[in-house]
Protein backbone atom coordinates (compact mmCIF):
# COMPACT_ATOMS: atom_id res chain seq x y z
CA UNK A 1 -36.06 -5.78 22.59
CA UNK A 2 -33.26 -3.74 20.48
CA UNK A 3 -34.93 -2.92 16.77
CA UNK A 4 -32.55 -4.65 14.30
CA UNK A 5 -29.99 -2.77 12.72
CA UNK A 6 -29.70 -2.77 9.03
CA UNK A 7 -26.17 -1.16 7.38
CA UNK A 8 -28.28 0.74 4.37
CA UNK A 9 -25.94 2.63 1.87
CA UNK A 10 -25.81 5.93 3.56
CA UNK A 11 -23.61 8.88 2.25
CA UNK A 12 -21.83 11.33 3.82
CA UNK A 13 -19.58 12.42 1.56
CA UNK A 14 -20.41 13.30 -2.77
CA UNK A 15 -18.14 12.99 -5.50
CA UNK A 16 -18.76 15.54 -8.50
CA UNK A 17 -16.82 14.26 -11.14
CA UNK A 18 -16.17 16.93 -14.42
CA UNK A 19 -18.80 15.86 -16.46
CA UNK A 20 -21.01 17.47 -13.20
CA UNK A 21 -22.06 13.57 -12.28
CA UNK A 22 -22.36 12.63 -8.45
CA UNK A 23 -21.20 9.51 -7.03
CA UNK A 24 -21.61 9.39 -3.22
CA UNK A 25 -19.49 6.99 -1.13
CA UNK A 26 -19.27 6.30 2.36
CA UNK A 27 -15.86 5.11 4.06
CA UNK A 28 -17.14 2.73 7.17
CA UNK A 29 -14.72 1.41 9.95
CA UNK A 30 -11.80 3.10 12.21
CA UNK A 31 -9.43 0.24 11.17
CA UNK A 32 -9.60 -1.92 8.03
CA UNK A 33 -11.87 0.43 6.49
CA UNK A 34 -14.68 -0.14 3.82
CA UNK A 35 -15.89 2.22 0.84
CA UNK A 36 -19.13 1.91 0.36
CA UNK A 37 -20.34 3.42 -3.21
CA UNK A 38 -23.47 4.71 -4.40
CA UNK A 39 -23.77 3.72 -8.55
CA UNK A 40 -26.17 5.09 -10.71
CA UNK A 41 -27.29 2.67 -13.87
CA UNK A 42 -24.24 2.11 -16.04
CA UNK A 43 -21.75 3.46 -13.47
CA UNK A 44 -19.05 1.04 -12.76
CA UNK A 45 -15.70 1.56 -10.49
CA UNK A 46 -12.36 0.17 -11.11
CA UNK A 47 -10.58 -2.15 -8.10
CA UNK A 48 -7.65 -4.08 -7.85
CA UNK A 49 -8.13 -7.70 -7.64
CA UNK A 50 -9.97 -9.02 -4.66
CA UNK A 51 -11.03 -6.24 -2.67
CA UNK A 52 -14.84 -6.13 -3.37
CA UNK A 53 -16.32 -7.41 0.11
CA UNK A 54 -20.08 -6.67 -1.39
CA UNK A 55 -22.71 -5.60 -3.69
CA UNK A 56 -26.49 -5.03 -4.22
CA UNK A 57 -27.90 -7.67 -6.73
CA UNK A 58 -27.79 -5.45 -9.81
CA UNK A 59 -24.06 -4.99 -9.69
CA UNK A 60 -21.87 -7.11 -12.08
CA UNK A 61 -18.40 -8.14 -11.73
CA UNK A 62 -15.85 -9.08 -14.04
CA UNK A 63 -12.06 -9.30 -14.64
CA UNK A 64 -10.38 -6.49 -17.21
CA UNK A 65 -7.02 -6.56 -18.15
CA UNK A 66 -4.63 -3.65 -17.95
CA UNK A 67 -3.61 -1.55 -20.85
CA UNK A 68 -0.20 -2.47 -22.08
CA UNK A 69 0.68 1.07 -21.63
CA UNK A 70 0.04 1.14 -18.23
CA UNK A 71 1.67 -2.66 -16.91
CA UNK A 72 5.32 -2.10 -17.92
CA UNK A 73 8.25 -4.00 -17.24
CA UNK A 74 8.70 -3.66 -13.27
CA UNK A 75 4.94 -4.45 -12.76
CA UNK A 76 5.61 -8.02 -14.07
CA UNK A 77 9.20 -8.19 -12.97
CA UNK A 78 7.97 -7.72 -9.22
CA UNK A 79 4.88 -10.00 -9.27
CA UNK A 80 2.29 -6.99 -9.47
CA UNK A 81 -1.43 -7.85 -11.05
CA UNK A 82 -1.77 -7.16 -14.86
CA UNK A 83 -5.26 -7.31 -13.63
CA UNK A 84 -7.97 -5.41 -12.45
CA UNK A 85 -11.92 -5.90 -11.47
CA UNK A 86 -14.46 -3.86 -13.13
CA UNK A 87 -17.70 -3.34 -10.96
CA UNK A 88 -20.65 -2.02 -13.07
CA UNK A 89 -24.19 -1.51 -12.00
CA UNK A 90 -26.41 -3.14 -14.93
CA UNK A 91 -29.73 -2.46 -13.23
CA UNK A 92 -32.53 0.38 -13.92
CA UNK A 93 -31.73 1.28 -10.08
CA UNK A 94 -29.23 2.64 -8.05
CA UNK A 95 -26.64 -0.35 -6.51
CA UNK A 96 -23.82 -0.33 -4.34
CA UNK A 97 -20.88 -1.85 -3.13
CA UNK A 98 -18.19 -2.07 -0.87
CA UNK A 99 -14.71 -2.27 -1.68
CA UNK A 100 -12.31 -3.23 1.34
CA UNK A 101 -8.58 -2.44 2.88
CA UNK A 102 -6.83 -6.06 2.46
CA UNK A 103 -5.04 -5.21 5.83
CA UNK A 104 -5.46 -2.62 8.74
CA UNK A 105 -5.55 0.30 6.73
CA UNK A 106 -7.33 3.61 6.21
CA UNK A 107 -9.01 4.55 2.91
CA UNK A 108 -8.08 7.86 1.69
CA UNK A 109 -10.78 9.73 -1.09
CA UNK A 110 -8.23 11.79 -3.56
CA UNK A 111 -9.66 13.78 -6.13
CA UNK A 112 -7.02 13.59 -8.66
CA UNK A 113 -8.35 16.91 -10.08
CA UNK A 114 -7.60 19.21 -6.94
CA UNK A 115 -3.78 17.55 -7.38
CA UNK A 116 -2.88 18.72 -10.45
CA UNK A 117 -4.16 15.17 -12.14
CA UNK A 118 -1.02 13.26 -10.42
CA UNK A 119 -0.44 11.68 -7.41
CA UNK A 120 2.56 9.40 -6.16
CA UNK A 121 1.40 6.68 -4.40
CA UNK A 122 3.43 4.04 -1.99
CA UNK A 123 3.31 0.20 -3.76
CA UNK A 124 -0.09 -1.26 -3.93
CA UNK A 125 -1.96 1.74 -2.50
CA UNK A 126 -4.48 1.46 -5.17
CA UNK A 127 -7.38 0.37 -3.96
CA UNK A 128 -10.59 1.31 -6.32
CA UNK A 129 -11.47 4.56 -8.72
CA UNK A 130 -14.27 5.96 -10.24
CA UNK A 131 -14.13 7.88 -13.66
CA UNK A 132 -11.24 8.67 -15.42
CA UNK A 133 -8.04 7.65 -13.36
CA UNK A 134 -5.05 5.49 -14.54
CA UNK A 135 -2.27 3.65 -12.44
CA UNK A 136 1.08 3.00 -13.42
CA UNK A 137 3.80 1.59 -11.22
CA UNK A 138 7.26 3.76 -11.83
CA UNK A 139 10.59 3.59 -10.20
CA UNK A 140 12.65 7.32 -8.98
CA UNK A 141 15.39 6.94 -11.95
CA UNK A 142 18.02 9.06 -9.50
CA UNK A 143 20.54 6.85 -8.50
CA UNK A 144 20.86 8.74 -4.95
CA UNK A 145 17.00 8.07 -4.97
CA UNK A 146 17.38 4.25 -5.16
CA UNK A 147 17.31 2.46 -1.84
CA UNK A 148 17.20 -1.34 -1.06
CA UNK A 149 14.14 -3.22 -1.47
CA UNK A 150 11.06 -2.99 -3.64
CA UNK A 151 9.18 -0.78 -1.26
CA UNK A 152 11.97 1.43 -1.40
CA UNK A 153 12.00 2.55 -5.20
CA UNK A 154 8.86 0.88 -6.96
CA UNK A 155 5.90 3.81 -6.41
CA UNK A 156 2.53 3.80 -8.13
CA UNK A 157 1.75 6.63 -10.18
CA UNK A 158 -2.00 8.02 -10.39
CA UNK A 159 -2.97 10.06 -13.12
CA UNK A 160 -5.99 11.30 -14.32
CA UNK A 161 -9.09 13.68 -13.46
CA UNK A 162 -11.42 11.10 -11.87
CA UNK A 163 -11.34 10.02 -7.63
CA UNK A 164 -9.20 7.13 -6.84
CA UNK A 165 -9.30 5.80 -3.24
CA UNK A 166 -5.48 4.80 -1.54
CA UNK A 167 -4.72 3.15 1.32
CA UNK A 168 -2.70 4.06 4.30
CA UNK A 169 -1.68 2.38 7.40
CA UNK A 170 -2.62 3.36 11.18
CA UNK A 171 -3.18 7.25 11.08
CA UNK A 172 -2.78 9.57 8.72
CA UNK A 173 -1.62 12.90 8.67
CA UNK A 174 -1.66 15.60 5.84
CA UNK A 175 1.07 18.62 5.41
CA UNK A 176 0.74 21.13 3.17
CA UNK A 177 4.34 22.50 2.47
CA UNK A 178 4.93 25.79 1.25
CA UNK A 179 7.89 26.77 -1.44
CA UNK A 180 10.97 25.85 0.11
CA UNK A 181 9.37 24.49 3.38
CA UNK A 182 11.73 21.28 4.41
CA UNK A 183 10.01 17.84 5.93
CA UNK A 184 12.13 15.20 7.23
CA UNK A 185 10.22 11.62 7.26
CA UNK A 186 10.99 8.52 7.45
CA UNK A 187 10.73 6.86 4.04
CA UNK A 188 8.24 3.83 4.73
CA UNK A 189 5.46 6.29 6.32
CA UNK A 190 5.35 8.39 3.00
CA UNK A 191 1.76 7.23 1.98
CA UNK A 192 1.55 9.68 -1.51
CA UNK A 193 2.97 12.88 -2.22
CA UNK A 194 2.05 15.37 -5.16
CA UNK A 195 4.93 15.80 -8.06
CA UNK A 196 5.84 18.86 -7.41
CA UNK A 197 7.64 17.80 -3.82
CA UNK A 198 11.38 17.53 -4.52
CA UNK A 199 12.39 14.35 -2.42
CA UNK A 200 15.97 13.57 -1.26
CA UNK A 201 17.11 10.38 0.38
CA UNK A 202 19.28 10.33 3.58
CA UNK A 203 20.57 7.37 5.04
CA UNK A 204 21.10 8.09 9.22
CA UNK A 205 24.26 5.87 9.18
CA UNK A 206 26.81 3.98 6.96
CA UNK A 207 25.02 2.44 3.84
CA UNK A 208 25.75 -0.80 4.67
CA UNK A 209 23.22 -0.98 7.99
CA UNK A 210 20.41 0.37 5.59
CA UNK A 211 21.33 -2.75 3.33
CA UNK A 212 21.45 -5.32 6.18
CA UNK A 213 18.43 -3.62 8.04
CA UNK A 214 17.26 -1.36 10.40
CA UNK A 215 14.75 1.04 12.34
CA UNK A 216 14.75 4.87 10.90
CA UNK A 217 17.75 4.18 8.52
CA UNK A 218 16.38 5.99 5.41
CA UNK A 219 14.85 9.69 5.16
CA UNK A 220 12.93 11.10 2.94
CA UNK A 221 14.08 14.81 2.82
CA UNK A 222 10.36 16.40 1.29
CA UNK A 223 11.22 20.22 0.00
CA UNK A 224 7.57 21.93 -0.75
CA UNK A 225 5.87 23.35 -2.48
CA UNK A 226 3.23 20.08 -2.24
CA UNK A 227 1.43 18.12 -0.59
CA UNK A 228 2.57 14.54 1.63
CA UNK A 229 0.25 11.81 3.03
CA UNK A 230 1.96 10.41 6.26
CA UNK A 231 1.03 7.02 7.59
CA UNK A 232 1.99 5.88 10.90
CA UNK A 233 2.08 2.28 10.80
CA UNK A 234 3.75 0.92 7.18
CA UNK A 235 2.31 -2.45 6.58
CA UNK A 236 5.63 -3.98 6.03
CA UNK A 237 6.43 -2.78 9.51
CA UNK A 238 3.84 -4.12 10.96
CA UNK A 239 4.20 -7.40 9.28
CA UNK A 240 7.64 -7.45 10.75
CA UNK A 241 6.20 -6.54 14.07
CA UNK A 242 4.06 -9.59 14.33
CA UNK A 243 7.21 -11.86 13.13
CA UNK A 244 9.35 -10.75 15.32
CA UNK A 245 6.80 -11.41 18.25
CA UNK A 246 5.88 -14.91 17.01
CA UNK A 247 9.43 -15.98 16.79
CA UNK A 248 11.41 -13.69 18.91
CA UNK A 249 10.16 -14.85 22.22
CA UNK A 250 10.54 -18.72 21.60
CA UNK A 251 15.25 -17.78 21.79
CA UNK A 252 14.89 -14.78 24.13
CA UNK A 253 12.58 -17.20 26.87
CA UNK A 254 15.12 -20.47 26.21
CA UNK A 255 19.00 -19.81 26.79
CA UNK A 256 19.44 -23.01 26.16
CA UNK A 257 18.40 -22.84 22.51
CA UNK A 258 21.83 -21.23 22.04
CA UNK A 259 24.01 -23.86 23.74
CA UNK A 260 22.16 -26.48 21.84
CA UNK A 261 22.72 -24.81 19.02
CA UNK A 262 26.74 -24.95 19.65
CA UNK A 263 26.29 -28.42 20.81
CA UNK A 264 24.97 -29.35 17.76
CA UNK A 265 27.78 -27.60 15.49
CA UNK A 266 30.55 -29.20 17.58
CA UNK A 267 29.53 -32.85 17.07
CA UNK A 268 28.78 -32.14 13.75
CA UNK A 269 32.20 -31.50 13.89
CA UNK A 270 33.61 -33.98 15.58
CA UNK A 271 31.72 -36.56 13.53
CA UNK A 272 33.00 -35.03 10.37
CA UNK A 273 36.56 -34.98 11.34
CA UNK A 274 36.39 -38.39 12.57
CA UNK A 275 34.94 -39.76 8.98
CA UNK A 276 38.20 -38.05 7.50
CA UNK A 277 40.18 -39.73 10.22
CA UNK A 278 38.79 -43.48 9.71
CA UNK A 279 39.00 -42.85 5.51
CA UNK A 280 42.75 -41.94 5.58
CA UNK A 281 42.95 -45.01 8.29
């Protein structure tokens, strides 16, 4: 008989924050991952809204509002929380908890002090933070910057000295680019980039197929020296994925769909033209 198996808090990796405190956190899963974090008494962590999946018994749980400074005007304007959760361990022991990816995502450990206290983030790649980190959602303010759709211009904005955890779809990949070194990417699988990367915005084609949609329409043109987080499966493209598969199939398995379709239009037709007829009658 197989001895039970018990998922303890176990830590492989340790956070040393600047006040020389330790925080060790595990990240568990290949694919919808899970932090798991060690607190001390009186430690807490800061998540977004509804992405604790547990905690030990001493942990306590309640809802914080954002700082004023830190909502602004597009956070509210594009539905984004004014909210956040604050997890803090109230017990004379150590706790823990586990704060989850809300889709198929990987969670990414940054330690906003080795970035220069700044990181750009993709929308809604906040996921939790320990010690001193702050989020703010900004837009690029260069008009050649400013493509179609939210996802395209909205970013979140880390600052700070503390370790926030991100999320990024599928796999990730990390380039360092030197001063002047040029990367080419397309813009949805930019998961965070440092400031100092100069970013241009290409569209592969007339403008108006970027506005209508399309596959690899808009580059990001990344000029180092920095550092760029690549994901390689955007949520919003996989999210289109699955509805084009649930309703794609039903037209491209029933030719008919489009003749009934054209039936339908012409007797709508017909019966309209007749009403006109029979009123002037």
């Amino acid at each position: 008989m197989a001895a039970p198996f018990f998922s303890t808090p176990f830590q492989p990796y340790v956070y040393q924050s600047p006040q020389d405190a330790v925080t060790p956190f595990q990240i568990l899963g290949g694919e919808a991952q899970i932090v798991q974090i060690m607190l001390k008494p009186q430690e807490k962590v800061i998540a977004k809204p509804g992405s604790m999946c547990f905690m030990s018994g001493s942990i306590e749980m309640e809802n914080t509002y954002v700082p004023e400074n830190e909502v602004g005007m597009w956070q509210w304007l594009f539905g984004k929380s004014i909210t956040s959760i604050a997890l803090r361990n109230n017990g004379p022991n150590d706790g823990f908890l586990g704060i989850a990816a809300p889709s198929l995502a990987r969670v990414l450990p940054i330690d906003l002090a080795m970035f220069g206290g700044v990181l750009l983030c993709q929308p809604d790649a906040f996921l939790c933070s320990i010690n001193d980190v702050k989020v703010n959602n900004t837009v690029d303010q260069r008009p050649r910057n400013v493509v179609t759709g939210v996802e395209g211009f909205l970013r979140q904005k880390l600052t700070g000295q503390g370790l926030a955890f991100i999320l990024a779809g599928g796999s990730v990949v990390q380039k360092n680019l030197e001063v002047g070194e040029v990367l080419a990417v397309d813009i949805s699988c930019i998961a965070a980039l440092t400031s100092s990367i100069d970013v241009q915005i290409k569209y592969n084609g007339p403008i108006r197929r970027a506005v209508f949609g399309g596959d690899n329409l808009v580059t990001a043109i990344l000029t180092g020296p920095g550092i760029v987080f690549i994901q390689s499966l955007p949520f919003h493209r996989f999210s289109q994925r699955i509805a084009r598969a649930v309703t794609s199939p039903n037209m491209r398995e029933n030719p008919k769909f489009f003749v009934q379709i054209a039936i339908f239009f012409f007797l709508a037709y017909v019966v309209i033209v007749s009403s006109l007829i029979l009123t002037d009658v």
